[in-house]
PDB file of N, CA and C in Angstrom:
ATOM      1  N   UNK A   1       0.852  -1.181   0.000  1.00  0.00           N
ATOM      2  CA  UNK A   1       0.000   0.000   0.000  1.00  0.00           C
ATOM      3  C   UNK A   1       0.898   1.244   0.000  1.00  0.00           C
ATOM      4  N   UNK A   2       0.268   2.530  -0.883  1.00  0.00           N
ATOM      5  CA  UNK A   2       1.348   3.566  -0.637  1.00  0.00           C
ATOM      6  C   UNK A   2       1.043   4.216   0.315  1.00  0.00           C
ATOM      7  N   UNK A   3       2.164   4.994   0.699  1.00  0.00           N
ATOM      8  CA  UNK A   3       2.500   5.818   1.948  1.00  0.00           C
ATOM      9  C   UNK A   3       1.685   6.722   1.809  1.00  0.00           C
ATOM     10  N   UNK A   4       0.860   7.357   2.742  1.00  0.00           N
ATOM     11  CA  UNK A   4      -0.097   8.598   2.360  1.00  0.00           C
ATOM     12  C   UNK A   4       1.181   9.959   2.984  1.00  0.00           C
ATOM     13  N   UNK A   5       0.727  10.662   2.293  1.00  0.00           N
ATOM     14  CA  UNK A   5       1.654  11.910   2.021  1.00  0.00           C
ATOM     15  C   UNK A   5       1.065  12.946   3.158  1.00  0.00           C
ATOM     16  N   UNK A   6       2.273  13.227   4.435  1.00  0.00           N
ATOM     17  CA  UNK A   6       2.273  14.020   5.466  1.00  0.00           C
ATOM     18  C   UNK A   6       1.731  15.386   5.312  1.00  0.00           C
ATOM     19  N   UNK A   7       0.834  16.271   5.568  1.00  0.00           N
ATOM     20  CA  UNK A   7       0.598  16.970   5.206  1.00  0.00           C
ATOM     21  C   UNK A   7       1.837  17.861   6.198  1.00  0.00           C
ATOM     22  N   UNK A   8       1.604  19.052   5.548  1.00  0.00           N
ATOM     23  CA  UNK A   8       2.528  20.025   6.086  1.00  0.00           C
ATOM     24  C   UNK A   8       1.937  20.884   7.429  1.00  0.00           C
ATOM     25  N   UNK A   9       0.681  20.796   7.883  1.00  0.00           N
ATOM     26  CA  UNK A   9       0.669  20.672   9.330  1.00  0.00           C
ATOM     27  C   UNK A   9       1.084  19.911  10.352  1.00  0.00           C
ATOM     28  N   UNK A  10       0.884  18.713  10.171  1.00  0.00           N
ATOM     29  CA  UNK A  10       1.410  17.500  10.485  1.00  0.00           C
ATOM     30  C   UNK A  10       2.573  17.370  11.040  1.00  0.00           C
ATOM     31  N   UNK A  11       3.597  17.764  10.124  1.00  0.00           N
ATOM     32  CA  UNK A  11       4.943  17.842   9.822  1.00  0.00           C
ATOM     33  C   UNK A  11       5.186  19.114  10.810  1.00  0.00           C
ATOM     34  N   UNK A  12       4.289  20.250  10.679  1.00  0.00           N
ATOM     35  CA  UNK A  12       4.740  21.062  11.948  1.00  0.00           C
ATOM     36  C   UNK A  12       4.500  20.874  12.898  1.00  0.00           C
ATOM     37  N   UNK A  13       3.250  20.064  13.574  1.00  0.00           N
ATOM     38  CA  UNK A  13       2.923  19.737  14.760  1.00  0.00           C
ATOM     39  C   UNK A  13       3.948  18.446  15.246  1.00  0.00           C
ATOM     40  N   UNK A  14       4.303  18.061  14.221  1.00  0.00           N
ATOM     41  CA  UNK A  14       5.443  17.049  14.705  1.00  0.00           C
ATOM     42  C   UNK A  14       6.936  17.816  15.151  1.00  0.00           C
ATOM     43  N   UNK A  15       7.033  18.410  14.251  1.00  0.00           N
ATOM     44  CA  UNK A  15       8.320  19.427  14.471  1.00  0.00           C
ATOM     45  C   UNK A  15       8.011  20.340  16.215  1.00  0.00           C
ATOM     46  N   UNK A  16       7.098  21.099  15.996  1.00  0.00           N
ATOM     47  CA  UNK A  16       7.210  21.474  17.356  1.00  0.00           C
ATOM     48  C   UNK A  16       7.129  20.676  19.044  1.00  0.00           C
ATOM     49  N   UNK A  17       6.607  19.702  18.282  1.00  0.00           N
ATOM     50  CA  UNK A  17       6.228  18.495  19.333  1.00  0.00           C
ATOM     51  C   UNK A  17       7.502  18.031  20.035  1.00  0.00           C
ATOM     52  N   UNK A  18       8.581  17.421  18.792  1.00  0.00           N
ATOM     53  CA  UNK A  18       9.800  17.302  19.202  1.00  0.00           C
ATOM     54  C   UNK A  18      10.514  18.284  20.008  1.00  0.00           C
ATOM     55  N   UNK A  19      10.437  19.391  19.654  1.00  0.00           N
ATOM     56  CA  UNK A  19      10.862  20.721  20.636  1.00  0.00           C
ATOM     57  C   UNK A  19      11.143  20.796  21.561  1.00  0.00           C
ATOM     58  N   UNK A  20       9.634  20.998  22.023  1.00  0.00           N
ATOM     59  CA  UNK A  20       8.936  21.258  23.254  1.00  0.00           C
ATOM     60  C   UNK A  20       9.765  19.732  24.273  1.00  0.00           C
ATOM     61  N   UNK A  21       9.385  18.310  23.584  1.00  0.00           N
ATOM     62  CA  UNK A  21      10.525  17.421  24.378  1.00  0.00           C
ATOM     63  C   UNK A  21      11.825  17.660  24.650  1.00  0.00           C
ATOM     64  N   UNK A  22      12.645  18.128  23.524  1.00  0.00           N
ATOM     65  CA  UNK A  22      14.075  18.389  23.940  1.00  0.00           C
ATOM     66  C   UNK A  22      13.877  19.239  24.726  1.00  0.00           C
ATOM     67  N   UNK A  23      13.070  20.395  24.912  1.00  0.00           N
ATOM     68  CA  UNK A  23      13.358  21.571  26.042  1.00  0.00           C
ATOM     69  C   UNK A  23      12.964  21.175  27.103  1.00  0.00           C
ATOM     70  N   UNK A  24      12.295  20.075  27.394  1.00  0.00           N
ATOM     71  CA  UNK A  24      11.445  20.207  29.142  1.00  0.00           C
ATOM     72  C   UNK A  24      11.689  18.865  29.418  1.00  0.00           C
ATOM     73  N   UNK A  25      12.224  18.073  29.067  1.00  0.00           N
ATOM     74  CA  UNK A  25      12.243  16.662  29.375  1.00  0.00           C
ATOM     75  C   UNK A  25      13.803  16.038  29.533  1.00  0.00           C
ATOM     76  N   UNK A  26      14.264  15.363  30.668  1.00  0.00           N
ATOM     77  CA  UNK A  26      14.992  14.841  31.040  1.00  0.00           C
ATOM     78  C   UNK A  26      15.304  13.425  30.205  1.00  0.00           C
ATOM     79  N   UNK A  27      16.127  13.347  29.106  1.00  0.00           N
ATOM     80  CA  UNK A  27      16.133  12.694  28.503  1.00  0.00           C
ATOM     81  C   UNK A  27      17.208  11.749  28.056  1.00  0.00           C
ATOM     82  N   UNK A  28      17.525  10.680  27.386  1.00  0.00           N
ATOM     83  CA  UNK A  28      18.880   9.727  27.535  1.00  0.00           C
ATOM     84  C   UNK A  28      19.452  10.425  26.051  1.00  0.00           C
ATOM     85  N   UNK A  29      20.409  10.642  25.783  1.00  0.00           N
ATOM     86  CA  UNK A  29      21.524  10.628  24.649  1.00  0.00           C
ATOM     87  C   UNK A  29      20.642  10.193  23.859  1.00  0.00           C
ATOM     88  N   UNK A  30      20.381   8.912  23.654  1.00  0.00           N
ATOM     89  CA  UNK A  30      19.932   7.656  22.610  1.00  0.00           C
ATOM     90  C   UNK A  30      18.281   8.715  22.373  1.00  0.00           C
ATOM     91  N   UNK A  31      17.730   8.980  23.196  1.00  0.00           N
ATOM     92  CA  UNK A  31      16.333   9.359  23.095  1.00  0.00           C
ATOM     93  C   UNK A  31      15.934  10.771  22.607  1.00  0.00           C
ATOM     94  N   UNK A  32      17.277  11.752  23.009  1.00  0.00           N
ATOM     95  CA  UNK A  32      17.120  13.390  22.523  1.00  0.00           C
ATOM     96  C   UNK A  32      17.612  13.054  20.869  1.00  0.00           C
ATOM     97  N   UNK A  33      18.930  12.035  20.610  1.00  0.00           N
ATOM     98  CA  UNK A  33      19.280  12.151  19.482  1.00  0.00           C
ATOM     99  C   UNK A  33      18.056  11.383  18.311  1.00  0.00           C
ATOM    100  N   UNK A  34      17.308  10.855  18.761  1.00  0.00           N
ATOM    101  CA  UNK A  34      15.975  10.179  18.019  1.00  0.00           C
ATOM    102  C   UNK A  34      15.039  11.649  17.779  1.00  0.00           C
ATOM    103  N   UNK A  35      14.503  12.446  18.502  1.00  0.00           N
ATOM    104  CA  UNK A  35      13.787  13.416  18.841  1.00  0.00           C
ATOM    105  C   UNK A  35      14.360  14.577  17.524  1.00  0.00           C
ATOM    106  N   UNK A  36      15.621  14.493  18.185  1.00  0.00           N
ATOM    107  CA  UNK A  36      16.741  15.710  17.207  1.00  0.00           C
ATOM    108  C   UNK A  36      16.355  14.837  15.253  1.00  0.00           C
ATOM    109  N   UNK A  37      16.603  13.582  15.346  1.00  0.00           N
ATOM    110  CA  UNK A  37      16.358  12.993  13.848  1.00  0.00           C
ATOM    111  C   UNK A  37      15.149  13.327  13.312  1.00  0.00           C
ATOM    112  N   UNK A  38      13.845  13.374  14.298  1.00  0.00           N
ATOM    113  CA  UNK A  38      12.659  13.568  14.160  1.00  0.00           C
ATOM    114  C   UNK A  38      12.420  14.608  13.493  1.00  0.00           C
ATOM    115  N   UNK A  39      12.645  15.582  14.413  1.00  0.00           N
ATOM    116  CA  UNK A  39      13.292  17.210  14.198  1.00  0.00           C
ATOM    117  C   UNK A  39      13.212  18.005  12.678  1.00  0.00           C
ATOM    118  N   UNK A  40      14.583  17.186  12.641  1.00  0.00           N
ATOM    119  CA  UNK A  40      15.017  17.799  11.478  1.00  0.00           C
ATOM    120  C   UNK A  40      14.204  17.145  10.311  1.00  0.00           C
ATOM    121  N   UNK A  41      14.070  15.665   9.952  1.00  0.00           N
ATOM    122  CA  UNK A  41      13.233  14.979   8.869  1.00  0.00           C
ATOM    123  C   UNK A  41      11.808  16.073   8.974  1.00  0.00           C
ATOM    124  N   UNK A  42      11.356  16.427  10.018  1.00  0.00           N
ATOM    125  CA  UNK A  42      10.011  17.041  10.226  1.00  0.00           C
ATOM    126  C   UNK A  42      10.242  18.203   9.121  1.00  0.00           C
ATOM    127  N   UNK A  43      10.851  19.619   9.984  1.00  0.00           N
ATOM    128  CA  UNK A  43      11.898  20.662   9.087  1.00  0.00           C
ATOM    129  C   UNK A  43      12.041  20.264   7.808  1.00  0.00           C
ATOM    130  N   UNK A  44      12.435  19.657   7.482  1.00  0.00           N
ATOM    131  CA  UNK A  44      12.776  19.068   6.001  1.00  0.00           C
ATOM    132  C   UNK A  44      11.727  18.802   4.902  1.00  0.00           C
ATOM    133  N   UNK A  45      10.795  18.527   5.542  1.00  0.00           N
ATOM    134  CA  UNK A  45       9.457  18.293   4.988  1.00  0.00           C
ATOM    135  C   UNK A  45       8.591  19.385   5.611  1.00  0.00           C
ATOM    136  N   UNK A  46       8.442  20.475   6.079  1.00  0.00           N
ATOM    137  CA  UNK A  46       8.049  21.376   5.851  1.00  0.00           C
ATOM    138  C   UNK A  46       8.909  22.595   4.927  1.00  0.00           C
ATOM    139  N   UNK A  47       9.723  22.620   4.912  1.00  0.00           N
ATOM    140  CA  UNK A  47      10.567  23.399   3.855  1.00  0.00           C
ATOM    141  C   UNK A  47      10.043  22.962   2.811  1.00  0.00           C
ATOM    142  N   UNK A  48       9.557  21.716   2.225  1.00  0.00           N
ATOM    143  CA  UNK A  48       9.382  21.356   0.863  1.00  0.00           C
ATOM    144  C   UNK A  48       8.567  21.716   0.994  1.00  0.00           C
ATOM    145  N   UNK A  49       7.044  21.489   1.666  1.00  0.00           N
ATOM    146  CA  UNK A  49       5.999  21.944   1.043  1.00  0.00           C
ATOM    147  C   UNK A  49       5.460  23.484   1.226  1.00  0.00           C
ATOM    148  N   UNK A  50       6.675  24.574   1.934  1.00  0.00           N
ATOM    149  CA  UNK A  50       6.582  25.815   1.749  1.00  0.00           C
ATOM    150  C   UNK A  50       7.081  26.067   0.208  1.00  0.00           C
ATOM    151  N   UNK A  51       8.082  25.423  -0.220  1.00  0.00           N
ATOM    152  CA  UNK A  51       9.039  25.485  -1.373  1.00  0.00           C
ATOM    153  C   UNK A  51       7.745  25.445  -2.742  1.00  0.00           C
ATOM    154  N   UNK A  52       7.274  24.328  -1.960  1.00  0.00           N
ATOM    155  CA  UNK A  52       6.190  23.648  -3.298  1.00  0.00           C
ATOM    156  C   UNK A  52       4.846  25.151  -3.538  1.00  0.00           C
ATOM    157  N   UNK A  53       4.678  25.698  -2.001  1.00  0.00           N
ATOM    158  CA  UNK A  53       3.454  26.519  -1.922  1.00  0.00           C
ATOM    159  C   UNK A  53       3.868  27.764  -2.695  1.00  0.00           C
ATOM    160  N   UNK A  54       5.025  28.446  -2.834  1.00  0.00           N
ATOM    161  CA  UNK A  54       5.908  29.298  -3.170  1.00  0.00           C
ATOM    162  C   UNK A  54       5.578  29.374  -4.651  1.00  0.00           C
ATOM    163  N   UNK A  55       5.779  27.856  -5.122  1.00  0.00           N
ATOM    164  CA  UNK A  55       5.978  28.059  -7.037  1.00  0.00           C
ATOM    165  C   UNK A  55       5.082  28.330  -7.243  1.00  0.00           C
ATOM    166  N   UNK A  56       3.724  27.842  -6.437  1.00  0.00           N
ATOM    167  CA  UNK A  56       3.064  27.914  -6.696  1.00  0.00           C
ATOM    168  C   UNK A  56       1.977  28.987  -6.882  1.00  0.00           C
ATOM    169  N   UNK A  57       2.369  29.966  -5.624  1.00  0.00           N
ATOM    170  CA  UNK A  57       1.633  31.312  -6.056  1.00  0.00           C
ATOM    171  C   UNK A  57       2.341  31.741  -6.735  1.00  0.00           C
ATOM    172  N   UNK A  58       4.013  32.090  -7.197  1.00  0.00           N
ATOM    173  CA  UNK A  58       4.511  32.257  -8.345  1.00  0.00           C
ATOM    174  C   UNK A  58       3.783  32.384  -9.205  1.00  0.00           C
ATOM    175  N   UNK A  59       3.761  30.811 -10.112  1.00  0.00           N
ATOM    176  CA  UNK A  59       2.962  30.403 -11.138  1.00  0.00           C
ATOM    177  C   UNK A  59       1.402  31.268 -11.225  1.00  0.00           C
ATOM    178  N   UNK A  60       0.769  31.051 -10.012  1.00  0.00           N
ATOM    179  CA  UNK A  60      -0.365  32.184  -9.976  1.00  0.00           C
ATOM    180  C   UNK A  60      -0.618  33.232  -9.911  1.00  0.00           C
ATOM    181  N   UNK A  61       0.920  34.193  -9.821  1.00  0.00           N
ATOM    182  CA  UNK A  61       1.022  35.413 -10.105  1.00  0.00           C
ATOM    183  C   UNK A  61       1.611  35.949 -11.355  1.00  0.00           C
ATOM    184  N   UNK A  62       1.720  35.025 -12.200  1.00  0.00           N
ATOM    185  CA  UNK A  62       2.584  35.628 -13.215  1.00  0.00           C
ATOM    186  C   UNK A  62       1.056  36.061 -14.261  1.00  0.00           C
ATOM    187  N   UNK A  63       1.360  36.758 -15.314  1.00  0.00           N
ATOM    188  CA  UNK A  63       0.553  38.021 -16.012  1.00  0.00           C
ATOM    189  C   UNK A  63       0.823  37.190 -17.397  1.00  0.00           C
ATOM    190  N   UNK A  64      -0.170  37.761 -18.329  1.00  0.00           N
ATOM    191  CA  UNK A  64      -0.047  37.130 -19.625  1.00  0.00           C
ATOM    192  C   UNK A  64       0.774  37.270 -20.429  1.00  0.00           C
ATOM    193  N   UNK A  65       1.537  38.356 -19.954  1.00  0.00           N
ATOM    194  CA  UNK A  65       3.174  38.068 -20.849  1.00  0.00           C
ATOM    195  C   UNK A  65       4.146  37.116 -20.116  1.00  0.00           C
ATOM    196  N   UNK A  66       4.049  36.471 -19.127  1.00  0.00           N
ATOM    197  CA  UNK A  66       4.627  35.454 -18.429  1.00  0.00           C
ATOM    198  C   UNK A  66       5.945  36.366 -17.396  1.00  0.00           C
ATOM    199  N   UNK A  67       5.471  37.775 -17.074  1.00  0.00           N
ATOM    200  CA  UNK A  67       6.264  38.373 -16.239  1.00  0.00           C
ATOM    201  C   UNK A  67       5.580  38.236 -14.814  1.00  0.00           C
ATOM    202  N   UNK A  68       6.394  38.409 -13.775  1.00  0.00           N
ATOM    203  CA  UNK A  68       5.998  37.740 -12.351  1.00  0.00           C
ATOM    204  C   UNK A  68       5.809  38.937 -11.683  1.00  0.00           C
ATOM    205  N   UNK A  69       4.418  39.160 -11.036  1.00  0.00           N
ATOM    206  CA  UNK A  69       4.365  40.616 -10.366  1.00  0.00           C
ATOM    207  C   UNK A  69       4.664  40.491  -9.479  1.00  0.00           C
ATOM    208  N   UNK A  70       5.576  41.436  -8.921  1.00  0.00           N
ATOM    209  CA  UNK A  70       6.331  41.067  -7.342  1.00  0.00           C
ATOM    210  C   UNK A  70       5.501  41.578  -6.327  1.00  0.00           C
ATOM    211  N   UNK A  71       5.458  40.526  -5.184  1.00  0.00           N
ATOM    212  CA  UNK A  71       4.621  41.081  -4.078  1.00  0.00           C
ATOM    213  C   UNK A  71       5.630  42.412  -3.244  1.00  0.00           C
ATOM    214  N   UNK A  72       5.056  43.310  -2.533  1.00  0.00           N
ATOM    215  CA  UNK A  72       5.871  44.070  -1.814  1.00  0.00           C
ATOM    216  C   UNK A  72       6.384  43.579  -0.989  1.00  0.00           C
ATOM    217  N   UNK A  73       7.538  44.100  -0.134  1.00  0.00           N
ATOM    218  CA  UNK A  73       8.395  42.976   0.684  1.00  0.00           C
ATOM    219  C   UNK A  73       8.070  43.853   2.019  1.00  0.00           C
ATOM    220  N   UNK A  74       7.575  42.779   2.785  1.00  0.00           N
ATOM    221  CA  UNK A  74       7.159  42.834   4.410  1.00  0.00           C
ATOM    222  C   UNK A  74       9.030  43.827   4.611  1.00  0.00           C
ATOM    223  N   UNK A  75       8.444  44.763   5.756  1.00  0.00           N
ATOM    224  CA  UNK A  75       9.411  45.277   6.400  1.00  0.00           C
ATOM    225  C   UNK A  75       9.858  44.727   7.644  1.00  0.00           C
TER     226      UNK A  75
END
């Protein structure tokens, strides 16, 4: 059966989840460095599907000459 695909909340509620353990929890080497793997695979997969959300308003901002209207940039 295929793997159903993590959504990118998911992936953050997992990411912060791990966190919140490394910061408040008394933990073994073996068990923070599992948490820390968690972590980052989590991170990793939310970067992609910001990456993915990105092209994508891109793609939905570009104009019929295929020029990209730039959003204004947050100060």
């Amino acid at each position: 059966m295929a793997k159903k695909k993590e959504t990118f909340e998911k992936a953050l509620a997992d990411l912060e989840s791990a966190v919140e353990q490394l910061e408040r929890e008394d933990l073994s080497l073996e068990e923070s460095l599992a948490l820390f793997e968690k972590g980052v695979s989590s991170a990793a997969l939310c970067r992609k599907h910001l990456q993915s959300a990105e092209t994508r308003v891109e793609t939905l901002l570009k104009n019929a000459q295929g020029d990209l209207d730039a959003l204004p940039e947050e100060a």
